[in-house]
Protein backbone atom coordinates (compact mmCIF):
# COMPACT_ATOMS: atom_id res chain seq x y z
CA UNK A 1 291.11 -3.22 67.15
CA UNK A 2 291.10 -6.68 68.04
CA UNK A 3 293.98 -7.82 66.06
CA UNK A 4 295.97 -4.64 67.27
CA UNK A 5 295.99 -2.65 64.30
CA UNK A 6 294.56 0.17 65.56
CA UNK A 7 294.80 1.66 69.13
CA UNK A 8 291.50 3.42 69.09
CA UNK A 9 288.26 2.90 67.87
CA UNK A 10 284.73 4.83 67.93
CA UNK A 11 281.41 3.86 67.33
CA UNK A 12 281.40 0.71 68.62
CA UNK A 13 278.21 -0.84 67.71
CA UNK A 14 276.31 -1.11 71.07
CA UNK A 15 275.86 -4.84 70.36
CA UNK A 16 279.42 -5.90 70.56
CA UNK A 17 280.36 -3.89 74.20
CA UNK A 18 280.39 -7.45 75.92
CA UNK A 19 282.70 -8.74 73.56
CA UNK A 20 285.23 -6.08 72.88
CA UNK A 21 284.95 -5.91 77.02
CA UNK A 22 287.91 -8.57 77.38
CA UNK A 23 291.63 -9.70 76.56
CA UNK A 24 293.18 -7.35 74.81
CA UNK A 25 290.79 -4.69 74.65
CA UNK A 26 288.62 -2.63 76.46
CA UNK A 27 285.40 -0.40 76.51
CA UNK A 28 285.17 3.12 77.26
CA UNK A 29 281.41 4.55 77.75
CA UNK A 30 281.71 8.25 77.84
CA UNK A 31 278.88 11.02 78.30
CA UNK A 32 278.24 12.77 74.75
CA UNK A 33 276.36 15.84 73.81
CA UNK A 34 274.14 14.29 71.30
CA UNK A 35 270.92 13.22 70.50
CA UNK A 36 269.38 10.95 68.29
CA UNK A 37 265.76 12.44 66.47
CA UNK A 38 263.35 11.80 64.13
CA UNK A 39 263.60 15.58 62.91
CA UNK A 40 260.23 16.58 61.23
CA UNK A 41 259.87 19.03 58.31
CA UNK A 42 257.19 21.47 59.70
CA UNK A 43 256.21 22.99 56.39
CA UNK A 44 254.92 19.83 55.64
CA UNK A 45 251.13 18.96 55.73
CA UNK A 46 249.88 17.58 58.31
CA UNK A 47 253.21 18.02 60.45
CA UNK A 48 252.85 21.86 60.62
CA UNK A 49 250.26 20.55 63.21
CA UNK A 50 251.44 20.32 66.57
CA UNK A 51 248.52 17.96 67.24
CA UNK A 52 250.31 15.63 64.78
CA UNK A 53 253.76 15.71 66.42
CA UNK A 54 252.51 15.37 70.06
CA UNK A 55 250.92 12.19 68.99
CA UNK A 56 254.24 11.04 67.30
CA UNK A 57 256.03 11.46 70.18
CA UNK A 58 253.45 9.64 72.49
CA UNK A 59 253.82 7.12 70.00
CA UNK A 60 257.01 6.39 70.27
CA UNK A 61 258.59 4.02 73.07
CA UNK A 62 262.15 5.42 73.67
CA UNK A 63 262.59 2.86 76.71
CA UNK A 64 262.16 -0.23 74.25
CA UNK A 65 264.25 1.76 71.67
CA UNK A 66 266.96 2.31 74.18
CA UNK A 67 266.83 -1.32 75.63
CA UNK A 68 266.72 -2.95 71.84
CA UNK A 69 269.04 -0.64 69.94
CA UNK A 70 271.41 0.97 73.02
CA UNK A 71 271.50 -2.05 75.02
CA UNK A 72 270.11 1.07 77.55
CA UNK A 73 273.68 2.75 77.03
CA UNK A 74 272.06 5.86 76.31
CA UNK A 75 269.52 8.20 78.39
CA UNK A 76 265.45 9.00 77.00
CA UNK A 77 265.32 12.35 75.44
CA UNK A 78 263.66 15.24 78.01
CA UNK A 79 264.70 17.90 76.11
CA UNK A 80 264.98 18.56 72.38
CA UNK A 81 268.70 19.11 72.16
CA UNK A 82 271.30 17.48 74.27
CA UNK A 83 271.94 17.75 78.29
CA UNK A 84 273.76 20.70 78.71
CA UNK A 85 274.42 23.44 81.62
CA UNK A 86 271.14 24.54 83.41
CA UNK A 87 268.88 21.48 81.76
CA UNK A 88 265.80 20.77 84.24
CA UNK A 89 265.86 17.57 84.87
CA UNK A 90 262.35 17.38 86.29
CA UNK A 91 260.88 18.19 82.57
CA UNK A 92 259.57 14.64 81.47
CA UNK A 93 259.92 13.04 78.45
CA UNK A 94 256.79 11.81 76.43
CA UNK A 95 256.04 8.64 77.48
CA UNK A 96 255.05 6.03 75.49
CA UNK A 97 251.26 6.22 75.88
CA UNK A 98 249.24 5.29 72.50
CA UNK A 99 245.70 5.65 73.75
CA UNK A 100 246.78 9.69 73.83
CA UNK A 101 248.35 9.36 70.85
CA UNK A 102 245.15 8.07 68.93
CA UNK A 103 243.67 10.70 70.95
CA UNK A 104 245.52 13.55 69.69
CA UNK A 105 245.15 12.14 65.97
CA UNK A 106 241.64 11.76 66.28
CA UNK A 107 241.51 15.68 67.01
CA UNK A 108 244.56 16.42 64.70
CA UNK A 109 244.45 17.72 61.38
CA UNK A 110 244.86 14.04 59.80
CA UNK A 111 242.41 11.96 62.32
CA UNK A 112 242.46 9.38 59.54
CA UNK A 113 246.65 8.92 59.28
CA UNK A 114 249.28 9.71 56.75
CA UNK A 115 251.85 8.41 54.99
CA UNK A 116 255.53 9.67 55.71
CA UNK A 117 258.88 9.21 54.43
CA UNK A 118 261.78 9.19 56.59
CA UNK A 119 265.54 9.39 55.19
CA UNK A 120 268.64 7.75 57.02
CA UNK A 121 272.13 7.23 56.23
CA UNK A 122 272.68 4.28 54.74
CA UNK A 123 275.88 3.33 56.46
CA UNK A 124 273.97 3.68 59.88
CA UNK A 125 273.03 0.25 61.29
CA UNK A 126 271.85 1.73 64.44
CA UNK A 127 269.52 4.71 62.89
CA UNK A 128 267.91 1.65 60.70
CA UNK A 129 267.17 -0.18 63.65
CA UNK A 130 265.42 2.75 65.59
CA UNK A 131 263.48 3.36 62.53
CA UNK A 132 262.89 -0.18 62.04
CA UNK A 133 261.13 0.36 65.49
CA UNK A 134 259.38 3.62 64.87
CA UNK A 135 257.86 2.22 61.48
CA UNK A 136 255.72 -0.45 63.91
CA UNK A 137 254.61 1.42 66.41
CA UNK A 138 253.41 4.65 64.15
CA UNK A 139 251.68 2.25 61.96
CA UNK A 140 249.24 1.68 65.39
CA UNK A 141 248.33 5.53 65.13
CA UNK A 142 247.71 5.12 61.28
CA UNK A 143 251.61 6.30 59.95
CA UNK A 144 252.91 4.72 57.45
CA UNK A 145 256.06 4.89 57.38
CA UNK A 146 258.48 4.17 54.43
CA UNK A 147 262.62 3.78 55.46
CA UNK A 148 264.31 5.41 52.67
CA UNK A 149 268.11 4.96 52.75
CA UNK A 150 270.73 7.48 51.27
CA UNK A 151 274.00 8.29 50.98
CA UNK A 152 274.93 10.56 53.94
CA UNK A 153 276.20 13.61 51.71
CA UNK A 154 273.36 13.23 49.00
CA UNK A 155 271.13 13.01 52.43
CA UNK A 156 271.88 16.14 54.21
CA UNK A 157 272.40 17.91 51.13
CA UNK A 158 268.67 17.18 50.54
CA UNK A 159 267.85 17.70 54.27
CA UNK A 160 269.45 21.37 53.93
CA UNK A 161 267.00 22.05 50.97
CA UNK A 162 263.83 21.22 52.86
CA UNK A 163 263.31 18.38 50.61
CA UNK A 164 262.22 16.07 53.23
CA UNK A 165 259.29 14.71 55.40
CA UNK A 166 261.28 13.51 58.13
CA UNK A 167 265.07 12.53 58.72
CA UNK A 168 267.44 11.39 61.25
CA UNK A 169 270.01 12.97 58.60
CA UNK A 170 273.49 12.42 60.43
CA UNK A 171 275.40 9.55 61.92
CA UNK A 172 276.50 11.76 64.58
CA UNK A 173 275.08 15.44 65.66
CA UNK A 174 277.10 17.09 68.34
CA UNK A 175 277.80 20.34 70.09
CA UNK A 176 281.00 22.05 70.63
CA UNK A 177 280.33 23.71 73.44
CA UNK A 178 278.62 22.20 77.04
CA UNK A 179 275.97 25.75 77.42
CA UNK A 180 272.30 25.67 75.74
CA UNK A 181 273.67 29.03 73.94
CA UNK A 182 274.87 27.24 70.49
CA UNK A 183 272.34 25.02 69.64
CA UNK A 184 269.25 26.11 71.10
CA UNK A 185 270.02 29.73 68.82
CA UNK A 186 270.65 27.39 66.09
CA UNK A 187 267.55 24.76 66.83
CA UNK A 188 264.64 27.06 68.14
CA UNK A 189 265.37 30.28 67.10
CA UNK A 190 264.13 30.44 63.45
CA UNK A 191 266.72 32.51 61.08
CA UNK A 192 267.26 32.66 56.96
CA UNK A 193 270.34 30.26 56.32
CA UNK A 194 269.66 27.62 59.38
CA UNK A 195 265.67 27.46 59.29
CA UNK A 196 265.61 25.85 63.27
CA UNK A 197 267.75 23.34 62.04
CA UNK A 198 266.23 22.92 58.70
CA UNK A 199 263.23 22.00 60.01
CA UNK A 200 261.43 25.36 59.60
CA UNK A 201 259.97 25.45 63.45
CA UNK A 202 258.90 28.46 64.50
CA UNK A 203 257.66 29.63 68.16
CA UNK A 204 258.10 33.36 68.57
CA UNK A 205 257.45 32.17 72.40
CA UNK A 206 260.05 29.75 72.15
CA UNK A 207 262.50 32.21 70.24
CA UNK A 208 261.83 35.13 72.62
CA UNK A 209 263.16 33.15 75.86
CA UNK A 210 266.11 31.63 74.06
CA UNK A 211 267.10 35.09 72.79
CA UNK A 212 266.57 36.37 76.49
CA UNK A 213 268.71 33.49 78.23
CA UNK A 214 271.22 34.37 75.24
CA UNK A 215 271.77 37.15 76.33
CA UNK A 216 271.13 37.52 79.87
CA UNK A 217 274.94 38.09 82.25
CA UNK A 218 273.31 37.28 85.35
CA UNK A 219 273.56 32.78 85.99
CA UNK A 220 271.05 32.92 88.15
CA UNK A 221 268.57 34.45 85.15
CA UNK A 222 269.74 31.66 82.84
CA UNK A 223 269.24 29.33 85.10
CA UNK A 224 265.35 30.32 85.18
CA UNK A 225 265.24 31.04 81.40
CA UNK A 226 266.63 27.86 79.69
CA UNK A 227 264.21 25.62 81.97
CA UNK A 228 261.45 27.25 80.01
CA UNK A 229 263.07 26.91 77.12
CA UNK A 230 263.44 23.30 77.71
CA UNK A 231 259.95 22.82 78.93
CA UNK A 232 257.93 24.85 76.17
CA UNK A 233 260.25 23.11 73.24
CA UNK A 234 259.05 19.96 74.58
CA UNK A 235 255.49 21.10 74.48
CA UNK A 236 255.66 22.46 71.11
CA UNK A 237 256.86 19.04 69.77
CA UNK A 238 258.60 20.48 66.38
CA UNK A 239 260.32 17.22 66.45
CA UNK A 240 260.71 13.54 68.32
CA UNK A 241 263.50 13.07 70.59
CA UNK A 242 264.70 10.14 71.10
CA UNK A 243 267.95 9.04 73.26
CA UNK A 244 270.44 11.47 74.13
CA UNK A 245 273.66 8.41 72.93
CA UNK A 246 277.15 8.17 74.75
CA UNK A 247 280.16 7.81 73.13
CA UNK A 248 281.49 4.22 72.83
CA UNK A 249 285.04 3.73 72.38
CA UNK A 250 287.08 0.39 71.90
CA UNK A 251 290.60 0.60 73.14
CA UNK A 252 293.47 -1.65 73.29
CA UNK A 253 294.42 -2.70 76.70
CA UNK A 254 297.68 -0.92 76.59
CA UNK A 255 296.51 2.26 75.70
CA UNK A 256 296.62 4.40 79.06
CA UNK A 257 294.58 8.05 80.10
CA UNK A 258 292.47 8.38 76.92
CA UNK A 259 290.39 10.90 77.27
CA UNK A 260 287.09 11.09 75.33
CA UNK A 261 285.45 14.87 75.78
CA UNK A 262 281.52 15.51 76.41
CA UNK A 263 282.09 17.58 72.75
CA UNK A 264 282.78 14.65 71.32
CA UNK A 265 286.49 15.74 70.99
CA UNK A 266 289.49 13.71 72.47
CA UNK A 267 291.85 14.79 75.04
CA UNK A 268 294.86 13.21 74.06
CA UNK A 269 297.43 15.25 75.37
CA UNK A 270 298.67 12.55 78.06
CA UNK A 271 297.91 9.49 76.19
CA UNK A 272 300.01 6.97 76.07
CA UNK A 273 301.07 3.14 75.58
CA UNK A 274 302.65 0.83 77.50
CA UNK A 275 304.96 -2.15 75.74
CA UNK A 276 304.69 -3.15 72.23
């Protein structure tokens, strides 16, 4: 990008923004459905316990992880997919409390810790940071953690199969579409081939008000149903959200109306380029 090879480039590593943010190039922060997890296997003793997970997420300081490892270019987590249509955004995150967190284990199913695996791509500088993170401040609640590194297709490919403890299993997990409808179907509502994202969560609670706001034709009833969605989800804990990301592009100073979609998807329909 710098040497003007390319026009365009994403993924930016949050670390070089100031840098990339002069001469001949520039830095375009765009809002991104996504969200960056530690996504728990809920089969898995003692993480079928919501007790557990509660205290997992308590554990876990999103602000320092956003600070350290977005340079705060990204937002904490309130919900357990990414901002969409109708998202409350009076529901609170967890924060970072770890008295309540040793509470919660102390009552939990594994009051005396656990050990827990979690798998990453190993291309992914930024998910090895965050768990870099996470693998410090668990170990105060009695997790320990152990960073395994994979290849991204061998990774998900094992995710898929339920062979996993926990996993941030993708560089990049985005939606299509800017409605709840998509992914909260795929991610709460519990089905044969998808499995709540492979992660085998199931809340017949949670499932009955996504199916509702699924299929309700009146706005104003979704508007009241995915709230609930969004607040019991949180509640139930089935996994630990983290940052919801943005989209960090680098582009060459005479690159003019690139457009990066909330999707994730670029509008380049009136891109252009001035001189050579």
């Amino acid at each position: 990008l710098q040497s003007g090879e390319v026009d365009v480039a994403e993924n930016i590593p949050f670390s070089q923004v100031d840098a990339l943010n002069k001469g001949n190039t520039r830095v375009e922060i765009a809002p991104l459905a996504s969200i960056d997890a530690v996504w728990l296997n809920n089969k898995h003793k003692p993480l079928n316990d919501k007790l557990v997970r509660q205290a997992l997420n308590y554990a876990t300081d999103k602000n320092a992880i956003n600070r350290v490892v977005y340079f705060n270019h990204a937002t904490v987590a309130n919900a357990i997919y990414p901002f969409f249509k109708y998202t409350d955004t009076s529901v609170k995150n967890y924060p970072y409390d770890i008295k309540k967190a040793k509470a919660l284990m102390a009552k939990s199913s594994a009051p005396k810790g656990f050990d827990l695996t979690i798998l990453i791509p190993s291309e992914d500088q930024t998910k090895a940071q965050m768990m870099a993170i996470i693998k410090q401040l668990w170990a105060q609640i009695g997790v320990n953690v152990t960073i395994q590194n994979m290849e991204t297709g061998a990774l998900f490919t094992k995710y898929m199969n339920g062979d996993y403890e926990a996993s941030d299993p993708l560089p990049s997990i985005t939606s299509d579409v800017l409605v709840p409808d998509e992914l909260a179907l795929a991610w709460l509502v519990w089905t044969p081939g998808y499995q709540s994202f492979f992660t085998q969560y199931k809340s017949p609670t949670v499932a009955g008000i996504v199916k509702k706001a699924n299929t309700a034709t009146q706005e104003s009833e979704q508007a009241k149903l995915w709230p609930q969605a969004q607040q019991v989800s949180m509640t139930e804990a089935p996994w630990v959200p983290l940052v919801f990301p943005a989209a960090v592009y680098g582009v060459r100073s005479n690159v003019q109306n690139f457009q990066a979609l909330q999707s994730g998807w670029w509008d380049l329909a009136n891109t252009g380029k001035t001189g050579s």
